[in-house]
Protein backbone atom coordinates (compact mmCIF):
# COMPACT_ATOMS: atom_id res chain seq x y z
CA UNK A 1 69.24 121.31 110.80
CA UNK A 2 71.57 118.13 110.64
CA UNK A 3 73.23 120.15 113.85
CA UNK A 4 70.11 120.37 115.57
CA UNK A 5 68.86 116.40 115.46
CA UNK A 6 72.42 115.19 116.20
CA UNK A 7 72.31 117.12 119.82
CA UNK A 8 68.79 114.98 119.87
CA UNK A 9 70.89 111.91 119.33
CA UNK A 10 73.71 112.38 120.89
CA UNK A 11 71.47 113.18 124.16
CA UNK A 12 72.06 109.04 125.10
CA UNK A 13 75.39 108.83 123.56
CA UNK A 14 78.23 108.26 125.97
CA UNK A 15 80.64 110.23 124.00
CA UNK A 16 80.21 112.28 121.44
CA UNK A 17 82.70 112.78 118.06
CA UNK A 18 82.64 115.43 115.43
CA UNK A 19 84.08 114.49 111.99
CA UNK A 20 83.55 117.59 109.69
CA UNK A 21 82.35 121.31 111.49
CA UNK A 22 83.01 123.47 108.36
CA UNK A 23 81.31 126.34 109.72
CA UNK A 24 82.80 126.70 113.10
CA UNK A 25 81.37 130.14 114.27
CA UNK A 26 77.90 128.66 114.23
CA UNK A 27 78.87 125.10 114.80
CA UNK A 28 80.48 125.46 118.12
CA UNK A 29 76.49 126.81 119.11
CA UNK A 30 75.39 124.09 118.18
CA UNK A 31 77.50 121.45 120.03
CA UNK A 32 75.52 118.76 122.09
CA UNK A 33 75.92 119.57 125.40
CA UNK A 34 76.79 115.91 126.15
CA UNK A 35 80.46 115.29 127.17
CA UNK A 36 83.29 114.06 126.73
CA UNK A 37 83.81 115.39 123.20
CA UNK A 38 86.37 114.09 120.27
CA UNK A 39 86.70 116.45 117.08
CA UNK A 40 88.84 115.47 114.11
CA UNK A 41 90.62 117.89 112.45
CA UNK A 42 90.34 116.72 108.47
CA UNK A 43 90.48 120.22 107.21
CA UNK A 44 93.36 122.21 105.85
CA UNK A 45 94.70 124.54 108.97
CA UNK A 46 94.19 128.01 108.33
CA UNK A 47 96.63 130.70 108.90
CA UNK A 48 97.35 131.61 112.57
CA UNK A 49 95.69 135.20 113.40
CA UNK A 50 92.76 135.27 110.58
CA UNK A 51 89.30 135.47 111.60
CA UNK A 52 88.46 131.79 110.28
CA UNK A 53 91.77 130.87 112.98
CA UNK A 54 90.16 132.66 115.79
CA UNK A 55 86.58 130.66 115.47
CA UNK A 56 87.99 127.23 114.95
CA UNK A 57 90.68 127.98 118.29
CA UNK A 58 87.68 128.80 120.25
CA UNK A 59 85.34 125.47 118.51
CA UNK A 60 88.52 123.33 119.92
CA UNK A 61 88.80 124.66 123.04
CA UNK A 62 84.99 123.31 123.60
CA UNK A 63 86.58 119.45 123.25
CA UNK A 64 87.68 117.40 125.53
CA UNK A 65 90.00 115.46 122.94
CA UNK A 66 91.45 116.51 119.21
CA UNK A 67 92.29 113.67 116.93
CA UNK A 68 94.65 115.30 114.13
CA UNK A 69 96.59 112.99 111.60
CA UNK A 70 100.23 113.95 111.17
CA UNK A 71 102.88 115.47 113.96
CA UNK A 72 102.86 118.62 111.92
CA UNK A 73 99.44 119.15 112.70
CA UNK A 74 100.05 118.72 116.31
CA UNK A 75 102.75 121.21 116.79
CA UNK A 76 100.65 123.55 114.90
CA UNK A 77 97.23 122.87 117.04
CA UNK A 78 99.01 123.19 120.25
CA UNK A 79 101.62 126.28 119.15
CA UNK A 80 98.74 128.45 116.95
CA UNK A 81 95.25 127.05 118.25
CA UNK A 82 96.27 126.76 121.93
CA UNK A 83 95.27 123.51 122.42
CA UNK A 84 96.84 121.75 125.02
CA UNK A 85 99.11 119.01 124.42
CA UNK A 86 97.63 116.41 126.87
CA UNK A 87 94.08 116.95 124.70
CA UNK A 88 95.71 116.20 121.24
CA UNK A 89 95.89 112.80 119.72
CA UNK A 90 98.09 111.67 116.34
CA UNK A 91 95.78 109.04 114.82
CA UNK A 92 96.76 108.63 110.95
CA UNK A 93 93.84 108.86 108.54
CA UNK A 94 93.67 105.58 106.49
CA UNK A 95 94.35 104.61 102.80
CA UNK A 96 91.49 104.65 100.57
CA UNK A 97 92.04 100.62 100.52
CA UNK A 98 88.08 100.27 99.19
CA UNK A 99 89.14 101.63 95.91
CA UNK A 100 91.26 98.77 95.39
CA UNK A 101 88.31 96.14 95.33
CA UNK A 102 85.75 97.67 93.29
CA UNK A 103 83.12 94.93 91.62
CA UNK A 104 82.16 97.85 89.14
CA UNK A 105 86.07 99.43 87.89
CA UNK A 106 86.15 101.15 84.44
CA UNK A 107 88.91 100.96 82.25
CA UNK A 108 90.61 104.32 80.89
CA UNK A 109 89.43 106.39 78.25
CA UNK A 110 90.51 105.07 74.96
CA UNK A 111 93.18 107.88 74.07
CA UNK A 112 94.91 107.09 77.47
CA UNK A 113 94.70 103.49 77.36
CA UNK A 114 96.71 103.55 74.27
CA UNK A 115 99.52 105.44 75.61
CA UNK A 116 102.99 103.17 76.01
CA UNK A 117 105.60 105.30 77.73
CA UNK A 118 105.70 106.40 81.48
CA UNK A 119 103.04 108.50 83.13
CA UNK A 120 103.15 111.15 85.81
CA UNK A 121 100.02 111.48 87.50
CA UNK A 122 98.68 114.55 88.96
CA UNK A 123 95.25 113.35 90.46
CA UNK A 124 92.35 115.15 92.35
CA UNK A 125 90.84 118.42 92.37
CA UNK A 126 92.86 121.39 90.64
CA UNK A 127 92.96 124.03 93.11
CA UNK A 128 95.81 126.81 93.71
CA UNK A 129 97.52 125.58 96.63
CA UNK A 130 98.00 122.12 95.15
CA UNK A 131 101.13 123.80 92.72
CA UNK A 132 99.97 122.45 89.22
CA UNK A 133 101.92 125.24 87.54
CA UNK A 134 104.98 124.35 89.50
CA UNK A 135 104.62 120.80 87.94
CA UNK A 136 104.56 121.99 84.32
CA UNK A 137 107.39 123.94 84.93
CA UNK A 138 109.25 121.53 86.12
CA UNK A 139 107.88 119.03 83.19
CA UNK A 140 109.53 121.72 80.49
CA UNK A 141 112.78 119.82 81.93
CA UNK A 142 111.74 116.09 82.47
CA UNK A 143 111.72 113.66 78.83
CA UNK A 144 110.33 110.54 78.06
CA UNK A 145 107.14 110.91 79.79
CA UNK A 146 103.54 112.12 80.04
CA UNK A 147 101.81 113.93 82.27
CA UNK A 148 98.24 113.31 83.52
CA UNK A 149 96.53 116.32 85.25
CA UNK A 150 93.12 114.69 86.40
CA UNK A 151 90.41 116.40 88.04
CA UNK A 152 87.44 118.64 88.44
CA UNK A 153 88.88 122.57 88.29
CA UNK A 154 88.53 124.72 90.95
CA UNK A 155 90.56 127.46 89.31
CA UNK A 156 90.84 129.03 86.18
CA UNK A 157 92.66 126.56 83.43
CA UNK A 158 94.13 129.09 80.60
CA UNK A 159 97.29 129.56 82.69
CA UNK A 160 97.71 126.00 83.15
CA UNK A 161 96.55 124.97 79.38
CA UNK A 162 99.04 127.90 78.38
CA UNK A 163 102.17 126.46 80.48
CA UNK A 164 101.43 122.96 79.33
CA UNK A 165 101.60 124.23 75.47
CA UNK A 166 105.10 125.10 76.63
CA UNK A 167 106.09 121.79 77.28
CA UNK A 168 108.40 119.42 74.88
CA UNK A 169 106.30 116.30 75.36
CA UNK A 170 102.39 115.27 76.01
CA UNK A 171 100.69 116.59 78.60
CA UNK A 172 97.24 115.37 79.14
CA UNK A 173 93.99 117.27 80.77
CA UNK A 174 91.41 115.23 82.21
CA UNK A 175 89.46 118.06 83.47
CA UNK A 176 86.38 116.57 84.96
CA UNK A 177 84.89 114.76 88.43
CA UNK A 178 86.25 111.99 88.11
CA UNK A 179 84.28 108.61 90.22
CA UNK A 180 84.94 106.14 92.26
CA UNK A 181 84.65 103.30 89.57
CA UNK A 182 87.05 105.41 87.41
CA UNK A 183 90.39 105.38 89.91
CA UNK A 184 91.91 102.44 89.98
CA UNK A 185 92.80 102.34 86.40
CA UNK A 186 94.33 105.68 86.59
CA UNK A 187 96.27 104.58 89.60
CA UNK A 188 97.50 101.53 88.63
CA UNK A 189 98.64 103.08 85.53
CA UNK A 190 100.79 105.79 86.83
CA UNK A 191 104.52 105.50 86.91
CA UNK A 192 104.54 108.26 89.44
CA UNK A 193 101.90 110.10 91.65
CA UNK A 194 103.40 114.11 92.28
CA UNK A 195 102.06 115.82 94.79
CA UNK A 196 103.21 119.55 94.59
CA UNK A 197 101.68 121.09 96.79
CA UNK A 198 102.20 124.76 98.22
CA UNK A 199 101.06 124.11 102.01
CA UNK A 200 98.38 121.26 102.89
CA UNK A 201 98.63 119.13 106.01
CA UNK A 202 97.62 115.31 104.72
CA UNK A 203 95.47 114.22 101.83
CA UNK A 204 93.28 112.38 100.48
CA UNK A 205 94.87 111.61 96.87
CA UNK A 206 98.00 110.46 99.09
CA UNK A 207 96.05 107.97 100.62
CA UNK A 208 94.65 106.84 97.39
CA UNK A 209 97.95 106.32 96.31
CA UNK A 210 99.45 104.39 99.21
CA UNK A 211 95.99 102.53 98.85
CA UNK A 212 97.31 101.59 95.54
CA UNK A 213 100.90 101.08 96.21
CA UNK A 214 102.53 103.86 94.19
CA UNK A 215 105.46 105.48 93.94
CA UNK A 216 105.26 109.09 94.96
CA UNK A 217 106.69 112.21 94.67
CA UNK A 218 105.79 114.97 97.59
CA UNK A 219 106.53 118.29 98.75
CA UNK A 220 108.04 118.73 101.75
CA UNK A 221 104.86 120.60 103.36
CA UNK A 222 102.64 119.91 106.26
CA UNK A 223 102.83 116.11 107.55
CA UNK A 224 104.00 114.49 104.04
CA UNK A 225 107.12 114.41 105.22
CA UNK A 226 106.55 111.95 107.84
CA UNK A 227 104.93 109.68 105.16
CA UNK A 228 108.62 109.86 103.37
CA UNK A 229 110.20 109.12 106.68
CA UNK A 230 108.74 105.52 105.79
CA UNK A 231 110.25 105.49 102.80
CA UNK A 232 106.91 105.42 100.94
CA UNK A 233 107.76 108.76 99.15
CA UNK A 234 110.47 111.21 97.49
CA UNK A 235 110.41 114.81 98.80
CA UNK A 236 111.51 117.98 97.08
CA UNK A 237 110.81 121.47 98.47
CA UNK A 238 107.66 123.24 97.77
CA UNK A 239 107.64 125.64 94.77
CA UNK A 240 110.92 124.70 93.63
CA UNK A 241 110.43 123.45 89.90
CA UNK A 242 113.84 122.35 89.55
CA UNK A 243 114.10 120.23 92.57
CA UNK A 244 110.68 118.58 90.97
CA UNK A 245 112.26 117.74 87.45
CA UNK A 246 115.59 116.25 88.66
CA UNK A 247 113.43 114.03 91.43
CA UNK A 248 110.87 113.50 88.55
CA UNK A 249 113.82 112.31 85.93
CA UNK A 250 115.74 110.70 88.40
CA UNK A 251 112.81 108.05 89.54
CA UNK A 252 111.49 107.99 85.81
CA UNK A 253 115.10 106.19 84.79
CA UNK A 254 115.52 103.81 87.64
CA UNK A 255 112.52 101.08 88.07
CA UNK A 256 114.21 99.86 90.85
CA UNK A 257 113.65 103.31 93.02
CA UNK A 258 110.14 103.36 91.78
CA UNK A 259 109.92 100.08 93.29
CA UNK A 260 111.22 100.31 96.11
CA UNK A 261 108.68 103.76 96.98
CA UNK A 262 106.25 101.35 95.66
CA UNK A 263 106.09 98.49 98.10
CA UNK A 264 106.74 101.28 101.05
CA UNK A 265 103.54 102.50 99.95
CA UNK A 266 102.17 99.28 99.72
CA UNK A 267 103.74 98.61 103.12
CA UNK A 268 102.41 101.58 105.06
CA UNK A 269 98.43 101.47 103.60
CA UNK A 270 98.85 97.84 105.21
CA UNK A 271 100.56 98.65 108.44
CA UNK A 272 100.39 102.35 109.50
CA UNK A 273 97.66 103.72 107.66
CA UNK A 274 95.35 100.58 108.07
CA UNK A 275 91.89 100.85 109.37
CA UNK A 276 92.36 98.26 111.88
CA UNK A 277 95.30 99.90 113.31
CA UNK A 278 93.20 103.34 113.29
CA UNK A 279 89.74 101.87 114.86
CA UNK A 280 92.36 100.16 117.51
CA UNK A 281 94.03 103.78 118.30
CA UNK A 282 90.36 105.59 117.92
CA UNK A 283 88.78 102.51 120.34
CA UNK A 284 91.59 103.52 122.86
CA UNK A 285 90.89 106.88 122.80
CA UNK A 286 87.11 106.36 123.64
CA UNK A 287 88.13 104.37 126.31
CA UNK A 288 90.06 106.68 128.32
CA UNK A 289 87.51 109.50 127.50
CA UNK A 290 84.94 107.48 129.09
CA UNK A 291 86.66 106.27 132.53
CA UNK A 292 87.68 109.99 133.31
């Protein structure tokens, strides 16, 4: 329905831009027939040859621009989706910089506000590909710290509770949605943000934490990479727990490294991954849609 009343709008539109077409099979049906066209890619890229791969390649060939947010995702568009070069467009996604001036922030839950040592944060939904196991392995080797797994499951927990009973030191569940309000006191009390993920392309807890100027930890999957490039983060390869705990102990022992990721974070959300810099780069875009 919300398909059908946006080709009613977008009738005296000059250009129209999709954010989010989940369902592309049926969505690319329902496309206003108004042109030029602008879709951004926010979702995870499936793999090349599965049925869900087929609909979205033949969704983008209905645009007349792409907008996808890293280099990786580029080379994958054009070499797996067939979408030409000349039709793609790198435009970062921002930092979550609103989070950072809430009126309404809550503090943390008692038990965790009375926690003194360092804290590792894993933050944000607790799915599969995101490599929370891989973290408490490689926590069996890292001392002197805690680790924070917060967010709503979307998997089953016993492994996870299991490998995190196999751990030397504390290792904290926070299994729940956690809001808006909530975040900042989470973020600003993490020593580290890890990101371990098996495959992803960007994400939204990265920009939360480059929102907050944190120090992270990433694996080297899909565009995080380029956000290390910036020095804003440390990489280690995907599913490789030992690689994790020696970058984990490593930046736990040396402030000054920690800082350093820090302010490149803090750098970045204010410079690359700014939302004045982005509406600039989107505004452009438009532009040259329009005086084709």
């Amino acid at each position: 329905p919300d398909m059908l009343r946006y080709r009613r709008v977008a009738a005296d539109a000059d250009l129209v831009h999709y954010m989010w077409l989940p369902i592309p099979a049926l969505d690319r049906r329902l496309l206003a027939p108004k042109r030029p066209r602008v879709y951004t890619m926010h979702w995870r890229l499936p793999e090349a040859g599965t049925r869900i791969a087929d609909t979205l390649e033949r969704l983008l060939a209905e645009m007349d621009a792409v907008v996808v947010h890293s280099e990786h995702g580029a080379v994958r568009l054009e070499s797996d989706f067939a979408v030409p070069r000349e039709k793609l467009r790198v435009i970062p996604h921002g930092s979550f910089d609103y989070l950072t001036r809430q009126d309404d922030e809550l503090p943390l839950p008692e038990e965790l506000r009375a926690v003194e040592g360092p804290v590792v944060l894993a933050f944000g939904l607790v799915r599969p590909y995101k490599g929370t196991e891989v973290l408490l392995e490689a926590f069996r080797r890292v001392e002197g710290a805690e680790l924070w797994i917060v967010g709503m499951p979307r998997m089953p927990m016993d492994g996870l509770r299991d490998l995190a009973r196999q751990v030397r030191g504390t290792v904290r569940f926070v299994d729940r949605f956690v809001t808006d309000p909530e975040i900042p006191a989470f973020m600003r009390r993490a020593d580290l943000v890890v990101l371990p993920y098996r495959n992803i392309e960007q994400s939204g807890v990265l920009y939360t934490a480059l929102a907050f100027g944190r120090p992270l930890v990433l694996s080297a999957v899909g565009g995080f990479p380029e956000v290390a490039e910036s020095g804003a983060a440390r990489l280690v390869p995907p599913e490789d727990p030992d690689a994790l705990a020696e970058a984990l102990t490593q930046l736990l022992v040396d402030p000054a490294a920690r800082e350093a990721l820090a302010q490149a974070a803090a750098r970045e959300a204010a410079t690359t991954y700014s939302w004045d810099r982005i509406a600039h780069r989107t505004q452009a875009l438009y532009r040259e849609l329009i005086g084709r």
